[in-house]
C-alpha atoms as a PDB file:
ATOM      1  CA  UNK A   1       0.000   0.000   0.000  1.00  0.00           C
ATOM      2  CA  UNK A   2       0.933   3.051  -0.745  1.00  0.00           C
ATOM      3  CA  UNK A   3      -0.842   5.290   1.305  1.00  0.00           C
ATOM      4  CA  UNK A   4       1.194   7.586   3.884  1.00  0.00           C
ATOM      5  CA  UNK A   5       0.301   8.317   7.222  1.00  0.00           C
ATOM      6  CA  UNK A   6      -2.144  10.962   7.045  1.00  0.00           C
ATOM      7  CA  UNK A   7      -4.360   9.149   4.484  1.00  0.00           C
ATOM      8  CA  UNK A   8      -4.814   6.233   6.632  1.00  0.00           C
ATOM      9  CA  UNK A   9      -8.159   6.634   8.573  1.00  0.00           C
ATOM     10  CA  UNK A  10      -7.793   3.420  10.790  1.00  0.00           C
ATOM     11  CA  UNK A  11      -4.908   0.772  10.873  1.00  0.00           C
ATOM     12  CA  UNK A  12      -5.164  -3.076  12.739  1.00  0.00           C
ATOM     13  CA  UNK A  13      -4.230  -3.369  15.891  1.00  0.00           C
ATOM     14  CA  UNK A  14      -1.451  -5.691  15.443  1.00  0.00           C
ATOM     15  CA  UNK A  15       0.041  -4.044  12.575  1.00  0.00           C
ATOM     16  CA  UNK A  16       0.148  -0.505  14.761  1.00  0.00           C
ATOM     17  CA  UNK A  17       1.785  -2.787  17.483  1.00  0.00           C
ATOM     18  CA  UNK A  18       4.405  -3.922  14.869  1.00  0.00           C
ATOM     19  CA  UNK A  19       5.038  -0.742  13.223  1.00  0.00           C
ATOM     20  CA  UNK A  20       5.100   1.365  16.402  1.00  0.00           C
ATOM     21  CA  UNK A  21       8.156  -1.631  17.827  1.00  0.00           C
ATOM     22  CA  UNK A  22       6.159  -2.900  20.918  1.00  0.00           C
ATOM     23  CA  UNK A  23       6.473  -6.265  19.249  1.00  0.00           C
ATOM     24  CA  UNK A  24       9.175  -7.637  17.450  1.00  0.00           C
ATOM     25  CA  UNK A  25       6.648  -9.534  15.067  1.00  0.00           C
ATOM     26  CA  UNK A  26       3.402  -9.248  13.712  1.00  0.00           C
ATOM     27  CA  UNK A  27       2.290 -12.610  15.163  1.00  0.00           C
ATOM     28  CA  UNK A  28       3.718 -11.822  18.572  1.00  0.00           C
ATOM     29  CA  UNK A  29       1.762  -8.319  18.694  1.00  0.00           C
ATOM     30  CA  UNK A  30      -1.289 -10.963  17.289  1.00  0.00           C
ATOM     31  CA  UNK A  31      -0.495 -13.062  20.101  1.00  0.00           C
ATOM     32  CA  UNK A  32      -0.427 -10.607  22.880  1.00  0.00           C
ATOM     33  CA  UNK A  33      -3.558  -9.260  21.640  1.00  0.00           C
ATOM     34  CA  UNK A  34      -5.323 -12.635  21.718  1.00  0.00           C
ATOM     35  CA  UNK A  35      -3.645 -13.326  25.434  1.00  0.00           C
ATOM     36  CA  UNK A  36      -5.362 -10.226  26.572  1.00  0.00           C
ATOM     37  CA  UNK A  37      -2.379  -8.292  26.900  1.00  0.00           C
ATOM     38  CA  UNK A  38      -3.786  -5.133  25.026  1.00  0.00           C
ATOM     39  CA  UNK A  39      -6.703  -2.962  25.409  1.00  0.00           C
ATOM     40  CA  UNK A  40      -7.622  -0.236  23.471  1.00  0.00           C
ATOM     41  CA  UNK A  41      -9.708   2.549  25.442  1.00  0.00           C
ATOM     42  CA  UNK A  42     -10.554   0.368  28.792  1.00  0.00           C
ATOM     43  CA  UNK A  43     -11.700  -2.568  26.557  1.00  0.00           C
ATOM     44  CA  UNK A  44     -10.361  -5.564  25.347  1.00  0.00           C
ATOM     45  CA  UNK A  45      -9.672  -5.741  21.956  1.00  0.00           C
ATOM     46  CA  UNK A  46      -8.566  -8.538  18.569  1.00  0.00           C
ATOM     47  CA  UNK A  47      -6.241  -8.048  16.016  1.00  0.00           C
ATOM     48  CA  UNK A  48      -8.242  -6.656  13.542  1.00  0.00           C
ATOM     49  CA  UNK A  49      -9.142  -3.950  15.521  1.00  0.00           C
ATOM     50  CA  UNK A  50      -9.623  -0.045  13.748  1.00  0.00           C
ATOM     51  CA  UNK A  51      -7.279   1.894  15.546  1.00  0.00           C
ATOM     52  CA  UNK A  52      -7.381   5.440  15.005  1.00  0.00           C
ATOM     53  CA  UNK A  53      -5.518   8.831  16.206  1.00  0.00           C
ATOM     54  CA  UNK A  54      -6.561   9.604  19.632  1.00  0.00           C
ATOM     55  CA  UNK A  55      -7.128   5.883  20.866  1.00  0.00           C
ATOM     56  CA  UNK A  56      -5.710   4.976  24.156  1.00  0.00           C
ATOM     57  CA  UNK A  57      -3.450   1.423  24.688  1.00  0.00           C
ATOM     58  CA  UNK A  58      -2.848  -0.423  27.895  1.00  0.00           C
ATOM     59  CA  UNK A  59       0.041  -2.619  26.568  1.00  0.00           C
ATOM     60  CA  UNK A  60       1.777  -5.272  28.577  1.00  0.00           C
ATOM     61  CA  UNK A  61       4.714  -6.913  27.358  1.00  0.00           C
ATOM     62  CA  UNK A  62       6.373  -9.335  29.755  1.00  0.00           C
ATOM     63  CA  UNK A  63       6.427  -7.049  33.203  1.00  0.00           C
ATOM     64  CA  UNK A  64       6.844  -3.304  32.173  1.00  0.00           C
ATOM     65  CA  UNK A  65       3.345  -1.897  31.202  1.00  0.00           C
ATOM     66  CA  UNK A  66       2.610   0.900  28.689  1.00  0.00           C
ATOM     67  CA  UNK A  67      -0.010   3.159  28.493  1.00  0.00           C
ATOM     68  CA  UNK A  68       0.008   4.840  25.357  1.00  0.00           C
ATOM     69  CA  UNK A  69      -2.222   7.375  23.330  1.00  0.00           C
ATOM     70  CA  UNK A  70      -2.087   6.944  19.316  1.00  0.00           C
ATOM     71  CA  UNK A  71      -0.532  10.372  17.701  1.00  0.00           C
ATOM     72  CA  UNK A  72      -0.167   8.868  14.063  1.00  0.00           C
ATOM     73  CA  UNK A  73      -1.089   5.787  12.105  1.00  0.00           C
ATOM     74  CA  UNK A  74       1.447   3.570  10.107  1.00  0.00           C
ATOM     75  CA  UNK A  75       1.187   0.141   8.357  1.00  0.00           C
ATOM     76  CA  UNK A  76       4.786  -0.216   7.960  1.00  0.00           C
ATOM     77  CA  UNK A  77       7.659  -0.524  10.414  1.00  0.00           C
ATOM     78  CA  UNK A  78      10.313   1.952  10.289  1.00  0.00           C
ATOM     79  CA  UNK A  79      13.322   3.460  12.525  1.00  0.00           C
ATOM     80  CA  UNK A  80      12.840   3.534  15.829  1.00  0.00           C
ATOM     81  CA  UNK A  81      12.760   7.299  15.807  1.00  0.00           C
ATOM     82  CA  UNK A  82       9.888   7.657  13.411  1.00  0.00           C
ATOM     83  CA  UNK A  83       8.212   4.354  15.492  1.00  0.00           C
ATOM     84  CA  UNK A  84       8.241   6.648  18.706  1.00  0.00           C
ATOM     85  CA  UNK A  85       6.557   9.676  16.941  1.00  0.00           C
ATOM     86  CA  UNK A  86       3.596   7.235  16.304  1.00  0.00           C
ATOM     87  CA  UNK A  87       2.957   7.526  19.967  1.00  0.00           C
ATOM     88  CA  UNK A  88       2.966   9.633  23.370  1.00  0.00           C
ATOM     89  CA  UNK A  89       3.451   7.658  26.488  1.00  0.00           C
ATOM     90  CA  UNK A  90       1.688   8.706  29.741  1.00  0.00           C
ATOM     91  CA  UNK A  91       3.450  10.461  32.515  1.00  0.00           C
ATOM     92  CA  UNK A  92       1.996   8.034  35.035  1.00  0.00           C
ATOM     93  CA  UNK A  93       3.260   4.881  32.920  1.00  0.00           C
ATOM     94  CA  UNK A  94       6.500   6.589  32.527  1.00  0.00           C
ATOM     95  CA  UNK A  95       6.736   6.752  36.154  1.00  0.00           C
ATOM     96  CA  UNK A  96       5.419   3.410  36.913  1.00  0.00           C
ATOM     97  CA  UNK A  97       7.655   1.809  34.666  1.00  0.00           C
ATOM     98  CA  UNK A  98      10.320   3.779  36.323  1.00  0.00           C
ATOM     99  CA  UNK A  99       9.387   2.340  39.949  1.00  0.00           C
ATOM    100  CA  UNK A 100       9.214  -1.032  38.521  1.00  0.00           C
ATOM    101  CA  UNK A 101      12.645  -0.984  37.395  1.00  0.00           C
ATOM    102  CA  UNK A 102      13.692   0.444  40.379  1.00  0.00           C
ATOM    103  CA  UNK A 103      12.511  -2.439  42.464  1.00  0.00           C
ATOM    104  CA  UNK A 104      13.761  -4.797  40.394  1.00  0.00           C
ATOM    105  CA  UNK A 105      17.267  -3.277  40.891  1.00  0.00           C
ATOM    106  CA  UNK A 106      16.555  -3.452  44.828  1.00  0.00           C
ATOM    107  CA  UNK A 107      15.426  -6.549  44.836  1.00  0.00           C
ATOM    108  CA  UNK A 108      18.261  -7.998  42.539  1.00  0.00           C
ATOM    109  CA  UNK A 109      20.858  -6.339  44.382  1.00  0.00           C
ATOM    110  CA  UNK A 110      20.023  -8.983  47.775  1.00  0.00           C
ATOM    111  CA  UNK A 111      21.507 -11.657  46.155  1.00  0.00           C
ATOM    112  CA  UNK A 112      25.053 -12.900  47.223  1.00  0.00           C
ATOM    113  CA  UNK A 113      26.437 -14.343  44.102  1.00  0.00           C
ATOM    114  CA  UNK A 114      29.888 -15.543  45.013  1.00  0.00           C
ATOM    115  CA  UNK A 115      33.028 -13.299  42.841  1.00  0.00           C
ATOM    116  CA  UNK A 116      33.888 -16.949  40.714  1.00  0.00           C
ATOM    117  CA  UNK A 117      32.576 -19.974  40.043  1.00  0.00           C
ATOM    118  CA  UNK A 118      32.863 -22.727  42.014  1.00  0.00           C
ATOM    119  CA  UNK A 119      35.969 -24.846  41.249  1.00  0.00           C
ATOM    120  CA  UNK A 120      36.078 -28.964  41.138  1.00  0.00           C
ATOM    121  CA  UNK A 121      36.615 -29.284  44.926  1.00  0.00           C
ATOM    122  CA  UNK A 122      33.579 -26.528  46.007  1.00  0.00           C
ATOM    123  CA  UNK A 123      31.394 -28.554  43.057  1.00  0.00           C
ATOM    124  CA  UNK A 124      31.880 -31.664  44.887  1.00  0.00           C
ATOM    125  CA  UNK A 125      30.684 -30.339  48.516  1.00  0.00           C
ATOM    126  CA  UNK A 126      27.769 -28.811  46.522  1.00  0.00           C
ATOM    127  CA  UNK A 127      26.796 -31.907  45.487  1.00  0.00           C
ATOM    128  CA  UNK A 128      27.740 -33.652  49.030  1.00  0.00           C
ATOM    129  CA  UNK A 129      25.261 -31.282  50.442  1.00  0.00           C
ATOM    130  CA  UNK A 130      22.676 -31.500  48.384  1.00  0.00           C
ATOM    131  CA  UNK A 131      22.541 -35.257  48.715  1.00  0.00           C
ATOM    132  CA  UNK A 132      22.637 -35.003  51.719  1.00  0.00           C
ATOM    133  CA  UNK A 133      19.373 -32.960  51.877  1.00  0.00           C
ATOM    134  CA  UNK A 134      17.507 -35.309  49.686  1.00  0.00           C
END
């Protein structure tokens, strides 16, 4: 198609979710939007979906969360740069995403990892102590 991006009155779903880079795929944005992972103005929503300028996403892809209002339309993928000017993030998901990460780091950071791996004779008295346990 040769349409550009102000021609297009409505795009699907899935191919917005594609061309705008939440998904890496067209049938992972599909599947996503068939897991229930995507709702377009408070309501669920399929793959074929009209979206048009002015609709609001809740997008979840694995455990950040977008929220998202539509600025342009596009059926084809494209730089990053001109994939971000399809959409405006909210302030409030910017900021929950931002706590999120932040207590990921926190709660990451409460793991002792030991500075090497174990060598032959610490593998063995792993394995001594786990048997033991069994």
């Amino acid at each position: 198609m040769s349409e550009t991006q102000n021609n297009l009155p409505a795009v699907r779903a899935d191919v917005w979710l594609w061309a705008a880079r939440f998904f890496k795929t067209r049938s992972l944005a599909k599947q996503a939007i068939d897991g229930g992972k995507v709702d377009v103005n408070g309501m669920g929503c399929k793959p074929a979906k009209a979206l048009h300028v002015g609709d609001r996403l809740q997008i979840g892809r694995g455990e950040e969360r977008f929220e998202v209002t539509v600025l342009a339309l596009s059926e084809q993928r494209g730089p990053a740069s001109a994939a971000q000017a399809l959409y405006r993030e909210t302030q409030e998901s910017l900021a929950a995403r931002e706590a999120a990460r932040a207590q990921r780091r926190l709660g990451a950071s409460g793991l002792l990892r030991p500075p090497t791996r174990p060598d032959k004779q610490a593998r063995r008295l792993i394995r001594k102590f786990k048997d033991e346990q069994s």
